[in-house]
C-alpha atoms as a PDB file:
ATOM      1  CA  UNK A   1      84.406 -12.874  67.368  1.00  0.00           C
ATOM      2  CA  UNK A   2      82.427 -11.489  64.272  1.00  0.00           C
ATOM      3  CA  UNK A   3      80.545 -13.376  61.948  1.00  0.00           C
ATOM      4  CA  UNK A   4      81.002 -13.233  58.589  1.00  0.00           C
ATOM      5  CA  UNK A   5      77.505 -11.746  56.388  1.00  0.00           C
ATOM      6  CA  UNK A   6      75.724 -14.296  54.879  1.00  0.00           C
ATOM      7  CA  UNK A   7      75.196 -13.969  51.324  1.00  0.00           C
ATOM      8  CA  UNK A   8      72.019 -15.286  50.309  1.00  0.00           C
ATOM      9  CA  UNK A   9      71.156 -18.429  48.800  1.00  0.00           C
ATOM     10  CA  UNK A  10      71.656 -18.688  45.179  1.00  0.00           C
ATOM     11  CA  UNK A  11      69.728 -21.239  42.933  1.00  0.00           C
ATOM     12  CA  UNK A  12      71.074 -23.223  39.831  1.00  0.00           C
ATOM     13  CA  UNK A  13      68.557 -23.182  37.599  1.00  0.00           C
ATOM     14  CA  UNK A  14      67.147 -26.604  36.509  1.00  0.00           C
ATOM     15  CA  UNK A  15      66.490 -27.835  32.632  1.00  0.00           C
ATOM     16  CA  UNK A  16      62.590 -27.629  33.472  1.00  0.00           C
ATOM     17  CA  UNK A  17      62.761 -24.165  34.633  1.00  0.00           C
ATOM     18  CA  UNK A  18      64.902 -22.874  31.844  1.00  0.00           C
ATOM     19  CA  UNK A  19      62.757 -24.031  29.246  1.00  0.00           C
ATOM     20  CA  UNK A  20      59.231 -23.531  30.969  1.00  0.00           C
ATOM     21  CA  UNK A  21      58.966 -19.790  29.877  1.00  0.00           C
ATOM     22  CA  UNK A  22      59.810 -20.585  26.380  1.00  0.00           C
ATOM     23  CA  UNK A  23      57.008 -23.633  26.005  1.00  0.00           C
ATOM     24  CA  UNK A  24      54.509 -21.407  27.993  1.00  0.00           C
ATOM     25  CA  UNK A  25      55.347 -18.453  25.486  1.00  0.00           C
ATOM     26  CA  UNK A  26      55.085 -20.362  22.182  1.00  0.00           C
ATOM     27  CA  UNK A  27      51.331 -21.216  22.035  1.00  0.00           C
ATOM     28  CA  UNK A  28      50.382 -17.301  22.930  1.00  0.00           C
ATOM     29  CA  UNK A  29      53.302 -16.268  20.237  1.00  0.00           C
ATOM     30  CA  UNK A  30      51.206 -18.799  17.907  1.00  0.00           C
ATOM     31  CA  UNK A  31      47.822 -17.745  18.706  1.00  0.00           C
ATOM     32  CA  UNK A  32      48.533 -14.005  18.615  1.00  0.00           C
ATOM     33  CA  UNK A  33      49.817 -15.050  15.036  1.00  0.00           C
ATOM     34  CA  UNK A  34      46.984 -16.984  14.025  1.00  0.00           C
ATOM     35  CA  UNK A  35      44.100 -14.339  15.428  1.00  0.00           C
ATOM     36  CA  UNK A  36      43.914 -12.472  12.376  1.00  0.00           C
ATOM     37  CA  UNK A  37      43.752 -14.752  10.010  1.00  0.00           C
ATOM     38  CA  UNK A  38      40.856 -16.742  11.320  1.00  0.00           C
ATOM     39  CA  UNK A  39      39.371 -13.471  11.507  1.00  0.00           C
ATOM     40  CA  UNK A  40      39.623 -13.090   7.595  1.00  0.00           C
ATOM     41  CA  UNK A  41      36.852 -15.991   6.493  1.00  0.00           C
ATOM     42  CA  UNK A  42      33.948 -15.124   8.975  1.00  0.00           C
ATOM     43  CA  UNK A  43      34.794 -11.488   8.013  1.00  0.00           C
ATOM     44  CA  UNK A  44      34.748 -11.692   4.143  1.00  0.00           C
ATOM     45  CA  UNK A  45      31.655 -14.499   4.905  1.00  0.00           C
ATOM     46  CA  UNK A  46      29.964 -11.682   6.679  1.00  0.00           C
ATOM     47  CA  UNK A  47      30.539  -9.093   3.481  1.00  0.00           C
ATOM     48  CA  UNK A  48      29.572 -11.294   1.169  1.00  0.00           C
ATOM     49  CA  UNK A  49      26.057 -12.555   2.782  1.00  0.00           C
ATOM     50  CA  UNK A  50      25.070  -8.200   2.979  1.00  0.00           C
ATOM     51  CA  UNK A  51      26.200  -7.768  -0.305  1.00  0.00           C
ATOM     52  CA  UNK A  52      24.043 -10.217  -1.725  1.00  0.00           C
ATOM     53  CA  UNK A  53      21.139  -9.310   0.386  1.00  0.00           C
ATOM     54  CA  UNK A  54      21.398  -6.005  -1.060  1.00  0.00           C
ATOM     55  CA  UNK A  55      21.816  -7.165  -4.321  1.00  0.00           C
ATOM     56  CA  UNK A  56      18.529  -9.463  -4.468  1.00  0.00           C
ATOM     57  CA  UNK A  57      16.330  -7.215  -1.601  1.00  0.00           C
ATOM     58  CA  UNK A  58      17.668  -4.070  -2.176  1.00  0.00           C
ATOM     59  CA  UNK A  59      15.900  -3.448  -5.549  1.00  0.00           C
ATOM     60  CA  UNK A  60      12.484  -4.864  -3.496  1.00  0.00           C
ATOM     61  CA  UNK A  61      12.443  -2.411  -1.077  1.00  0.00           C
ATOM     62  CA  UNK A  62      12.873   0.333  -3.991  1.00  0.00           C
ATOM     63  CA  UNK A  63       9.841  -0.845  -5.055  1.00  0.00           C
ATOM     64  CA  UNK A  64       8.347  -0.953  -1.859  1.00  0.00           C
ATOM     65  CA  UNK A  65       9.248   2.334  -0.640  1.00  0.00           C
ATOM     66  CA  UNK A  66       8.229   3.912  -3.785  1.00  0.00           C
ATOM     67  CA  UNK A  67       4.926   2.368  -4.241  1.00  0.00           C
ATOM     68  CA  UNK A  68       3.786   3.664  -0.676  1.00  0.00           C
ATOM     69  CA  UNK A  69       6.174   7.630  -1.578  1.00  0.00           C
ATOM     70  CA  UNK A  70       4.508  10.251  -2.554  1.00  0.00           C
ATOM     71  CA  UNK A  71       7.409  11.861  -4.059  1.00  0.00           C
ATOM     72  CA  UNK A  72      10.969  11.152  -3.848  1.00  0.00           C
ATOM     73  CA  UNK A  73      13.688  13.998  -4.006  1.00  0.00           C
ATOM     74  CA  UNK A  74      17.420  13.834  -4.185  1.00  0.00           C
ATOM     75  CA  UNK A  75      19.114  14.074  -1.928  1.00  0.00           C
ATOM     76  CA  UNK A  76      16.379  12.660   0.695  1.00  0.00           C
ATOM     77  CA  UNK A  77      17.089   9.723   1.913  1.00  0.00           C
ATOM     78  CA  UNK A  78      13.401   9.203   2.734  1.00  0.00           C
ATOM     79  CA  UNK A  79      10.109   9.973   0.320  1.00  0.00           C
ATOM     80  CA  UNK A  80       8.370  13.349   1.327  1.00  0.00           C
ATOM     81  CA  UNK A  81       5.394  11.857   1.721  1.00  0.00           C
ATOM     82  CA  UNK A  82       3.372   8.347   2.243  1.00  0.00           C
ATOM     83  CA  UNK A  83       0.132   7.199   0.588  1.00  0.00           C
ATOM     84  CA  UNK A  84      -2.247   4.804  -1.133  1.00  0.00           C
ATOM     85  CA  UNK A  85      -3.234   6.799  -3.932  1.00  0.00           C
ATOM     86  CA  UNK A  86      -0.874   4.825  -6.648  1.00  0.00           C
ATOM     87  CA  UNK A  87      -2.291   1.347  -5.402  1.00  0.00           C
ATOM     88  CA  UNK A  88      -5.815   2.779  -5.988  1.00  0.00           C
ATOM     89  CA  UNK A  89      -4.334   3.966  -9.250  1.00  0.00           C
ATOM     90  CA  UNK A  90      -3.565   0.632 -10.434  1.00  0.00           C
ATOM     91  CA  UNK A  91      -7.265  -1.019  -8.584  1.00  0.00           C
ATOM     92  CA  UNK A  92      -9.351   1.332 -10.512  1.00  0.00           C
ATOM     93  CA  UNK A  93      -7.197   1.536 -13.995  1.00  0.00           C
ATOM     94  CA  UNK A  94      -9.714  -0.421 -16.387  1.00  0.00           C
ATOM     95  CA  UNK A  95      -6.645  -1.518 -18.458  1.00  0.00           C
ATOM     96  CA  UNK A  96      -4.385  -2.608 -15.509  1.00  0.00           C
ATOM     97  CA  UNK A  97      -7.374  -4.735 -14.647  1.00  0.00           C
ATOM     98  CA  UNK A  98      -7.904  -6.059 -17.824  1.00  0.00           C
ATOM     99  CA  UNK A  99      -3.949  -7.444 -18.121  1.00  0.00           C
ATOM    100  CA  UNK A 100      -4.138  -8.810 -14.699  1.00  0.00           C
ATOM    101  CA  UNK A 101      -7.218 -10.948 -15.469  1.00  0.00           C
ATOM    102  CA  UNK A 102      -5.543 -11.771 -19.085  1.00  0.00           C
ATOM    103  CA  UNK A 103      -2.091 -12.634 -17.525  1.00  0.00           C
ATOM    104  CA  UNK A 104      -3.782 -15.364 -15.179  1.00  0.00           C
ATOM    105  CA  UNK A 105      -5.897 -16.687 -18.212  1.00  0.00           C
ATOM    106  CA  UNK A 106      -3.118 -17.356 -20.404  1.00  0.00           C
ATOM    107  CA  UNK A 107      -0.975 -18.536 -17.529  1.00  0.00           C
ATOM    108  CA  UNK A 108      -3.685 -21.359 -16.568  1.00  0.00           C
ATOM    109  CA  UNK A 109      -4.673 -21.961 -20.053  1.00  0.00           C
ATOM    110  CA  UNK A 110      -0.943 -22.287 -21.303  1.00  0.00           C
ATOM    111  CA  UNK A 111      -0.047 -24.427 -18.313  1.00  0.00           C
ATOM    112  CA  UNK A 112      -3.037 -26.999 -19.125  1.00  0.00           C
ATOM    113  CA  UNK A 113      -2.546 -27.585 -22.550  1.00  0.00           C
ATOM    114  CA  UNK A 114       1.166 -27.727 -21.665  1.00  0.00           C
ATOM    115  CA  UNK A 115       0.244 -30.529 -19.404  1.00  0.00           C
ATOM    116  CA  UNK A 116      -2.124 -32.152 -21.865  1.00  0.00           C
ATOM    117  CA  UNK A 117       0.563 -32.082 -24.804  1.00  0.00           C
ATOM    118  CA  UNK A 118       3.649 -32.699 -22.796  1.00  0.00           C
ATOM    119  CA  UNK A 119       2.721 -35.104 -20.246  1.00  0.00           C
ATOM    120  CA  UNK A 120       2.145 -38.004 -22.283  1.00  0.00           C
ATOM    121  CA  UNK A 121       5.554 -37.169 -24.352  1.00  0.00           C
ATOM    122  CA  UNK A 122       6.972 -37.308 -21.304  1.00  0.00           C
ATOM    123  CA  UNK A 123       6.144 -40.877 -20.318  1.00  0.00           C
ATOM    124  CA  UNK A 124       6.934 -41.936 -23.568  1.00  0.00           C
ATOM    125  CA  UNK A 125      10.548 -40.303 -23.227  1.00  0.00           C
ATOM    126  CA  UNK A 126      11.242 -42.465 -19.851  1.00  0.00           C
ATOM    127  CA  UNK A 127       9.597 -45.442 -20.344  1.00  0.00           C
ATOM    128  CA  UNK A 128      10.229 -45.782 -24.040  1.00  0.00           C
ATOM    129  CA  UNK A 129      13.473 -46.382 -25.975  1.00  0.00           C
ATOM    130  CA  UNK A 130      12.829 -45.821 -29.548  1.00  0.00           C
ATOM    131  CA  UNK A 131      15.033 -44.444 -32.106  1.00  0.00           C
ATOM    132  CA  UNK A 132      16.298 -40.216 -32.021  1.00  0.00           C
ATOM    133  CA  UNK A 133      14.773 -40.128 -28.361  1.00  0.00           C
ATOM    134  CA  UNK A 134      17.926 -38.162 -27.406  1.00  0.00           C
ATOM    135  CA  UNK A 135      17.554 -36.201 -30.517  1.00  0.00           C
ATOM    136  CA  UNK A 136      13.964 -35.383 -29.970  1.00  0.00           C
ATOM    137  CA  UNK A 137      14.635 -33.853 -25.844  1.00  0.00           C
ATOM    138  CA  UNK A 138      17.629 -32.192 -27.594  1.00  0.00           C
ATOM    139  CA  UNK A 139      15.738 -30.557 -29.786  1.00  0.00           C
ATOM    140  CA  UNK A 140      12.931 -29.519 -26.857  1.00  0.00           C
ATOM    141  CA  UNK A 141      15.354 -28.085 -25.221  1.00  0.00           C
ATOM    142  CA  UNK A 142      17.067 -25.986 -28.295  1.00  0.00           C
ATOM    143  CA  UNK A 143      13.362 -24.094 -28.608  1.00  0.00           C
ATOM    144  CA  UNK A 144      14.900 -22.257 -25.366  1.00  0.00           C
ATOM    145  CA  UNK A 145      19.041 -22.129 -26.515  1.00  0.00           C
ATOM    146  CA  UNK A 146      18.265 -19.795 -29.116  1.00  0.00           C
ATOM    147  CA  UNK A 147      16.965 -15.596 -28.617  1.00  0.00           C
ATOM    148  CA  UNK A 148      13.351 -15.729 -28.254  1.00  0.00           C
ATOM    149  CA  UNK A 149      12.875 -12.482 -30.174  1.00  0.00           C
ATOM    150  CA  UNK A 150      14.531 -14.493 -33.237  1.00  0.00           C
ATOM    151  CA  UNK A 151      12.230 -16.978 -33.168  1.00  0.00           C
ATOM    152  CA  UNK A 152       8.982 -15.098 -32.215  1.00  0.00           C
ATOM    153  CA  UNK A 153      10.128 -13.170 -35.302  1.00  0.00           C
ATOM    154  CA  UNK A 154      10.236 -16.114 -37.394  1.00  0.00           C
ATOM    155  CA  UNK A 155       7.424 -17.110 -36.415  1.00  0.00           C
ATOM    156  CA  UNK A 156       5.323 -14.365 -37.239  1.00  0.00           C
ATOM    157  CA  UNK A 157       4.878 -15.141 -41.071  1.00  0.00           C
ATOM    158  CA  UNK A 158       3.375 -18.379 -40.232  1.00  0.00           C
ATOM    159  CA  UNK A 159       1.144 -16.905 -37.588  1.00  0.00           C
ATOM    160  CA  UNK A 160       0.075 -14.075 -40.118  1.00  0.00           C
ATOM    161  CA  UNK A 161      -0.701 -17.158 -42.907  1.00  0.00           C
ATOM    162  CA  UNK A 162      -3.090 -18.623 -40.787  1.00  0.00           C
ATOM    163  CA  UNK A 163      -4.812 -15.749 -38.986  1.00  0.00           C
ATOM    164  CA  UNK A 164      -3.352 -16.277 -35.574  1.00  0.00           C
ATOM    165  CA  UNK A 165      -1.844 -12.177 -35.006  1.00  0.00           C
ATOM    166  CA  UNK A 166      -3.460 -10.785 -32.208  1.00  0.00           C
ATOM    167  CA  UNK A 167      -5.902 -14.318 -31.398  1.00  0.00           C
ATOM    168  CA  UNK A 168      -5.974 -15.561 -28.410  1.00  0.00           C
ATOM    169  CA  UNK A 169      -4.630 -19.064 -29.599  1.00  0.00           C
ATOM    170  CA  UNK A 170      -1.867 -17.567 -31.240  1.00  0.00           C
ATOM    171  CA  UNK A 171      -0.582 -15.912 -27.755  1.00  0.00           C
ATOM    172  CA  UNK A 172      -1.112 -19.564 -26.135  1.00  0.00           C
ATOM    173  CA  UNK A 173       0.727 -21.044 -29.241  1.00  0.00           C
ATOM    174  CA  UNK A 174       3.754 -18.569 -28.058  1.00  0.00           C
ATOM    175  CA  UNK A 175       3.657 -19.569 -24.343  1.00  0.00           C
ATOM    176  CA  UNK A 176       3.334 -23.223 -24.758  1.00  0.00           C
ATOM    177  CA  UNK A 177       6.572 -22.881 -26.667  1.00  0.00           C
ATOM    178  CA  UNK A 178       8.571 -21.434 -24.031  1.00  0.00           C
ATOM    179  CA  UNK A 179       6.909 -24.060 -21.349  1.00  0.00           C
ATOM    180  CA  UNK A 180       7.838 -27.085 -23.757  1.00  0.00           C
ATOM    181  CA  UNK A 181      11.313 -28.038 -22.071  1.00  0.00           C
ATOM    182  CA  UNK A 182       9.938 -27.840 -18.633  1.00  0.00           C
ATOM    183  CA  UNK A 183       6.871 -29.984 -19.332  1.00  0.00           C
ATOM    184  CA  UNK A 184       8.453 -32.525 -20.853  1.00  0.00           C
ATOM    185  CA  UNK A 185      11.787 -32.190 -19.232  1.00  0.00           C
ATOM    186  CA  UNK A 186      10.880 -32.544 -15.812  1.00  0.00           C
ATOM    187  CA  UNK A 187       8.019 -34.864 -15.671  1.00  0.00           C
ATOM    188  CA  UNK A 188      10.080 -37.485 -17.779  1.00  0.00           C
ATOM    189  CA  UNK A 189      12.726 -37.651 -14.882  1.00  0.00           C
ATOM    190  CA  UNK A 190      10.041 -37.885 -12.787  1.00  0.00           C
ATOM    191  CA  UNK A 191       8.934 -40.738 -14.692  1.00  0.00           C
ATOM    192  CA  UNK A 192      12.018 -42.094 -14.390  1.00  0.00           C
ATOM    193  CA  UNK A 193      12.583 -41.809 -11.150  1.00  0.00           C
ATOM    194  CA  UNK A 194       9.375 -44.240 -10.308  1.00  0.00           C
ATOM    195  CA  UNK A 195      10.919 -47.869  -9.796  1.00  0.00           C
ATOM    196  CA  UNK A 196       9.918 -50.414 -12.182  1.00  0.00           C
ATOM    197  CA  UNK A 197       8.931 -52.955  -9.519  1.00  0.00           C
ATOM    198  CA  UNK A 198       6.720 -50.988  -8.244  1.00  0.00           C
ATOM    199  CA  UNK A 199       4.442 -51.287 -11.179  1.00  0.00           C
ATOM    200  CA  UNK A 200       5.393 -54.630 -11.599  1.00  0.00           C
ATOM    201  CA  UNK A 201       4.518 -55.819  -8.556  1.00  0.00           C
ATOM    202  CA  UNK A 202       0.746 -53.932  -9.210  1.00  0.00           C
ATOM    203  CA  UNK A 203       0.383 -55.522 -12.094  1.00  0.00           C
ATOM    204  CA  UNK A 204       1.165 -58.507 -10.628  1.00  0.00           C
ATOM    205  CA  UNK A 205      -1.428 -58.089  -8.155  1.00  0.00           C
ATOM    206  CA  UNK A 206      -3.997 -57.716 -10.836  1.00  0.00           C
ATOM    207  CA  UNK A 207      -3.931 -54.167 -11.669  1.00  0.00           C
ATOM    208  CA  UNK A 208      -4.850 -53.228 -14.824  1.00  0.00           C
ATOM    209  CA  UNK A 209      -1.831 -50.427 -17.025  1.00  0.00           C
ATOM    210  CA  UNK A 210      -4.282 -47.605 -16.482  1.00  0.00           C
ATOM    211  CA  UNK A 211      -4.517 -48.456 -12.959  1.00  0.00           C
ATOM    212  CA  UNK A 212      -0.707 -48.834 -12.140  1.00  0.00           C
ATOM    213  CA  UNK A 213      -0.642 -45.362 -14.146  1.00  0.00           C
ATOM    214  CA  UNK A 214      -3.224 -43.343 -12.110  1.00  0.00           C
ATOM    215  CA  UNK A 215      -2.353 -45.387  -8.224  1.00  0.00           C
ATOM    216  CA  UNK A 216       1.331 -46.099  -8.603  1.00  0.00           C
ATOM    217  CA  UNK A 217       2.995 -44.026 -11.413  1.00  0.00           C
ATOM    218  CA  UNK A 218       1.129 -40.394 -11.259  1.00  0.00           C
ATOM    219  CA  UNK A 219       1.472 -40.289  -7.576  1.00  0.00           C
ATOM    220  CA  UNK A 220       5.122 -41.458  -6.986  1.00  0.00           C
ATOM    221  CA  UNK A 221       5.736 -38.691  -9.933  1.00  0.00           C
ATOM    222  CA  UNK A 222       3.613 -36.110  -8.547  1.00  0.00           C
ATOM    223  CA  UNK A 223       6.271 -33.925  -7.053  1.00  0.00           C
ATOM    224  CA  UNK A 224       8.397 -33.678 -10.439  1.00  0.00           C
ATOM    225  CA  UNK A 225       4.958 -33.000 -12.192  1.00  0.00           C
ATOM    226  CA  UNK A 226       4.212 -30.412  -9.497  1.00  0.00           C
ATOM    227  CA  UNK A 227       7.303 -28.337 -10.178  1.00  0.00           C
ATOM    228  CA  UNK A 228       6.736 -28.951 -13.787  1.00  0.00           C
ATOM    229  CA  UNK A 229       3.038 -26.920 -13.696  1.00  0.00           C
ATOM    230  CA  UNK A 230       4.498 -23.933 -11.424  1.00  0.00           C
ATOM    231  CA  UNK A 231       7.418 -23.126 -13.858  1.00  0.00           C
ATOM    232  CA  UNK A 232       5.442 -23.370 -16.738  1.00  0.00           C
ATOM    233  CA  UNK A 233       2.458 -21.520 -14.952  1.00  0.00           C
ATOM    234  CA  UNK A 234       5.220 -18.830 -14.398  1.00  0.00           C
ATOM    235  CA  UNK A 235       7.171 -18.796 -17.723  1.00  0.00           C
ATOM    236  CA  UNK A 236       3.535 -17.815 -19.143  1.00  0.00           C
ATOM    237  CA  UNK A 237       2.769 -15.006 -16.208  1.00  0.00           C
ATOM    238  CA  UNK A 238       6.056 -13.850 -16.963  1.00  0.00           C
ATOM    239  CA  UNK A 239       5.959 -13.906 -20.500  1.00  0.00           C
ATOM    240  CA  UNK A 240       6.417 -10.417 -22.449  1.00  0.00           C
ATOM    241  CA  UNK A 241       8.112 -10.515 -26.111  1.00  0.00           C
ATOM    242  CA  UNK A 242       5.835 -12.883 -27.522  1.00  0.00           C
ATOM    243  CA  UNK A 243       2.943 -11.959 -26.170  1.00  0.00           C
ATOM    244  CA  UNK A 244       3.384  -8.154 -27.189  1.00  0.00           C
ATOM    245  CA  UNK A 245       4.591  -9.500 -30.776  1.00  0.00           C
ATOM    246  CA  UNK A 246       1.852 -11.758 -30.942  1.00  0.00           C
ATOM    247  CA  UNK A 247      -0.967 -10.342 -28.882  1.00  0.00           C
ATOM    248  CA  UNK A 248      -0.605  -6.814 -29.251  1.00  0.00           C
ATOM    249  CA  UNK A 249      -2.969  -4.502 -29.233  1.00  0.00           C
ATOM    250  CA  UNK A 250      -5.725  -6.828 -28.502  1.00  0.00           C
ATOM    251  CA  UNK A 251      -4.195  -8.890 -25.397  1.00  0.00           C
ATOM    252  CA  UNK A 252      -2.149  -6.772 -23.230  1.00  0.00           C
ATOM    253  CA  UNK A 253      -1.152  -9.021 -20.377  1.00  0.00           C
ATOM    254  CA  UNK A 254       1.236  -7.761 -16.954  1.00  0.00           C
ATOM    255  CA  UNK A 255       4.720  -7.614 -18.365  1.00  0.00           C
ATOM    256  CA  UNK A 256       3.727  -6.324 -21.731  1.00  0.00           C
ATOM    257  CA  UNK A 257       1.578  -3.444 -19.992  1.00  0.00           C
ATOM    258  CA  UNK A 258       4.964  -2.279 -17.686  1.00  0.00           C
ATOM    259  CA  UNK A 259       5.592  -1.031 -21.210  1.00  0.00           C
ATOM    260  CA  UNK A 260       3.085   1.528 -21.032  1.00  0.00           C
ATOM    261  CA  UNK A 261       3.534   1.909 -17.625  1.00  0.00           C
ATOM    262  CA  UNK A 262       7.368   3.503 -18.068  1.00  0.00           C
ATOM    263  CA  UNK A 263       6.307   5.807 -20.673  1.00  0.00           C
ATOM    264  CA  UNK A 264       2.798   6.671 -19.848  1.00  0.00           C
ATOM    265  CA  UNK A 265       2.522   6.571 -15.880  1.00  0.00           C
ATOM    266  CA  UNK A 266       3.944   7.786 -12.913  1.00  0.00           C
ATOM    267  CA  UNK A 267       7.192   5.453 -11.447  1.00  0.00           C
ATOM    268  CA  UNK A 268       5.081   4.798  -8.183  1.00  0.00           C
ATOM    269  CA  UNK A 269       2.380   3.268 -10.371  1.00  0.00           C
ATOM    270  CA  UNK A 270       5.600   0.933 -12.334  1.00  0.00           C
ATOM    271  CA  UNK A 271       6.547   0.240  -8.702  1.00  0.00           C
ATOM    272  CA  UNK A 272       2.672  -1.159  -7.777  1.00  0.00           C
ATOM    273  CA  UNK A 273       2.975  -3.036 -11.068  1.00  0.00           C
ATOM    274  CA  UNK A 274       5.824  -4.619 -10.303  1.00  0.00           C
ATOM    275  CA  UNK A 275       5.000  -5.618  -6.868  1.00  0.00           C
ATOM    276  CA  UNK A 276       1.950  -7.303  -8.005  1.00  0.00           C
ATOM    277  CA  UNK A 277       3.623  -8.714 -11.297  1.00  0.00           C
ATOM    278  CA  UNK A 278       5.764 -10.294  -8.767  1.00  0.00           C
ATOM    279  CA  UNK A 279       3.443 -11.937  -5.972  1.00  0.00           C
ATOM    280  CA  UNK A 280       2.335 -14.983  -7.729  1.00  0.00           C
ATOM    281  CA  UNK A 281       6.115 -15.932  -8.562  1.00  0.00           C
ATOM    282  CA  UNK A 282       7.185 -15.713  -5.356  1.00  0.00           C
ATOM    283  CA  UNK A 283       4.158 -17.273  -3.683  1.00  0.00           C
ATOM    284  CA  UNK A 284       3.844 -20.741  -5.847  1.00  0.00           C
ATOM    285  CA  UNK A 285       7.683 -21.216  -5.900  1.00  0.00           C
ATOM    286  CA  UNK A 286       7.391 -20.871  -2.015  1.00  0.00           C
ATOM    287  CA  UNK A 287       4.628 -23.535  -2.440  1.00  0.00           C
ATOM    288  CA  UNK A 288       7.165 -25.794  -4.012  1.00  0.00           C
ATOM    289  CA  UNK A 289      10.231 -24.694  -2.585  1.00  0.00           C
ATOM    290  CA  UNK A 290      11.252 -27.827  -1.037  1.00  0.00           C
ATOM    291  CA  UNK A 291      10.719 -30.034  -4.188  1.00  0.00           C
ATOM    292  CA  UNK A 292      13.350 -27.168  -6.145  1.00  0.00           C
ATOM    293  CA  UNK A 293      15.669 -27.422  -3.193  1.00  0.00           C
ATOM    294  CA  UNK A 294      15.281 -31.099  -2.827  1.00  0.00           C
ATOM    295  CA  UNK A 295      17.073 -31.981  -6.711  1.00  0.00           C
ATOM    296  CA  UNK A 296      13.423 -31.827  -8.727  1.00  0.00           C
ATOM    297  CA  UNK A 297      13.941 -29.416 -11.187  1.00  0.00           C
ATOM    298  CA  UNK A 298      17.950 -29.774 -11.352  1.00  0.00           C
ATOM    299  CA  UNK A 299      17.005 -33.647 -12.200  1.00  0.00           C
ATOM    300  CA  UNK A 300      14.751 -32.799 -14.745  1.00  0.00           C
ATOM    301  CA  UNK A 301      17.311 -31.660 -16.953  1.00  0.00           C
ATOM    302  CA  UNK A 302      19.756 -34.894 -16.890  1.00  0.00           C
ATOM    303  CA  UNK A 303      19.379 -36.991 -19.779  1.00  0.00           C
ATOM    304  CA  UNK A 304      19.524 -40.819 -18.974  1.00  0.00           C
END
């Protein structure tokens, strides 16, 4: 007797295994969807950090290439040469020494009386309500709303009345003008800034209002007053229309003397210029870098 063939077993599918390859499919169908697209924000992050590296160091390592290039031809990508003779240039220049030395004399002198004039002002601003006090750090701050040229040029018929063209004092006159806001600015939200019971409970102690000033105010302040003397130390440094207005030919400080250098000097020569014009910017606002970061000078400009 034969046996019928066996047909082989045959399997009816359950719910769970029906729908298993469609669940286990969805989440890479969704993530193969989604790849791209997270792609996109660390990608244009990425683009955007290099171009603004190039935009802010690029131009700085111009200058420092060409400062150290003995000559550049296009279409090199690199100088045809490298040497010191344009830094020795600058080192042995009689007039580029004299504007150095004159750019840090008016920068310390102008930040001094700044402090002298302004510092008391500012006090007086926050710990003082008296009438037109808004008015009056309004108006500080319109000396720098307005184009400088316009009002160095304005200027000038006064400063010829009393003798002050080409004076010393009448190129300090110009930078303490453009170092007002930030000396009186700043230092007043400083002021602010210092709580009131802190002096209160000095004087309460026995200390005298001179002595709460110089062992409780000034120090608790010092930051605010700190980043008040660097930007006005550096709005002088940096200062060029009025001094060459003012100043010229008898003061020639740093940024009036790049002048000269453009028309009268070789562009490796501009390029040590502006290297060294640059150094004492970016060394003091390193020094105070974390009182900038930290609200000082954005503070300094709230009026309360």
């Amino acid at each position: 007797m034969t046996s019928l063939p066996t047909l082989p077993a045959t399997t009816t599918p359950t719910t769970s295994d029906t729908t298993a390859p469609s669940t286990a499919a969805l989440p890479r169908t969704a993530g193969r969807g989604r790849g791209p697209a997270r792609l996109v924000g660390p990608v244009l992050s990425v683009a955007f950090v290099i171009v603004l590296g190039l935009f802010v160091l690029g131009p700085l390592l111009w200058l420092g290439v060409r400062a150290f290039a003995t000559n550049w031809t296009y279409p090199n990508l690199m100088p045809d040469g490298w040497t010191l003779q344009w830094w020795n240039t600058v080192f042995q220049d009689p007039n580029l020494q004299s504007s150095v030395v004159l750019s840090f004399q008016f920068a310390f002198v102008t930040m001094v009386v700044s402090a002298v004039l302004c510092l008391p002002a500012a006090y007086a601003f926050s710990r003082f309500d008296f009438p037109g006090r808004r008015v009056f750090l309004i108006g500080l701050f319109a000396t720098n709303a307005f184009p400088r040229m316009g009002l160095f040029v304005a200027l000038a018929s006064l400063f010829y009345a009393f003798n002050l063209m080409s004076t010393f004092l009448g190129v300090v006159i110009v930078h303490v003008l453009g170092t007002v806001v930030f000396m009186t600015w700043i230092p007043a939200a400083a002021f602010s800034a210092v709580p009131r019971s802190y002096e209160e409970a000095a004087r309460d102690a026995g200390a005298g209002r001179f002595t709460v000033l110089r062992k409780v105010t000034l120090p608790l302040a010092m930051p605010g007053i700190t980043v008040a003397l660097i930007m006005s130390f550096l709005a002088s440094f940096d200062e060029a229309q009025g001094t060459y207005l003012v100043g010229n030919p008898e003061y020639i400080t740093m940024p009036t003397q790049m002048y000269s250098l453009v028309l009268n000097y070789p562009p490796q020569v501009a390029a040590v210029f502006s290297i060294l014009l640059a150094i004492p910017s970016a060394v003091l606002l390193l020094l105070v870098r974390k009182h900038v970061m930290g609200g000082q000078l954005a503070e300094g400009f709230q009026i309360r």
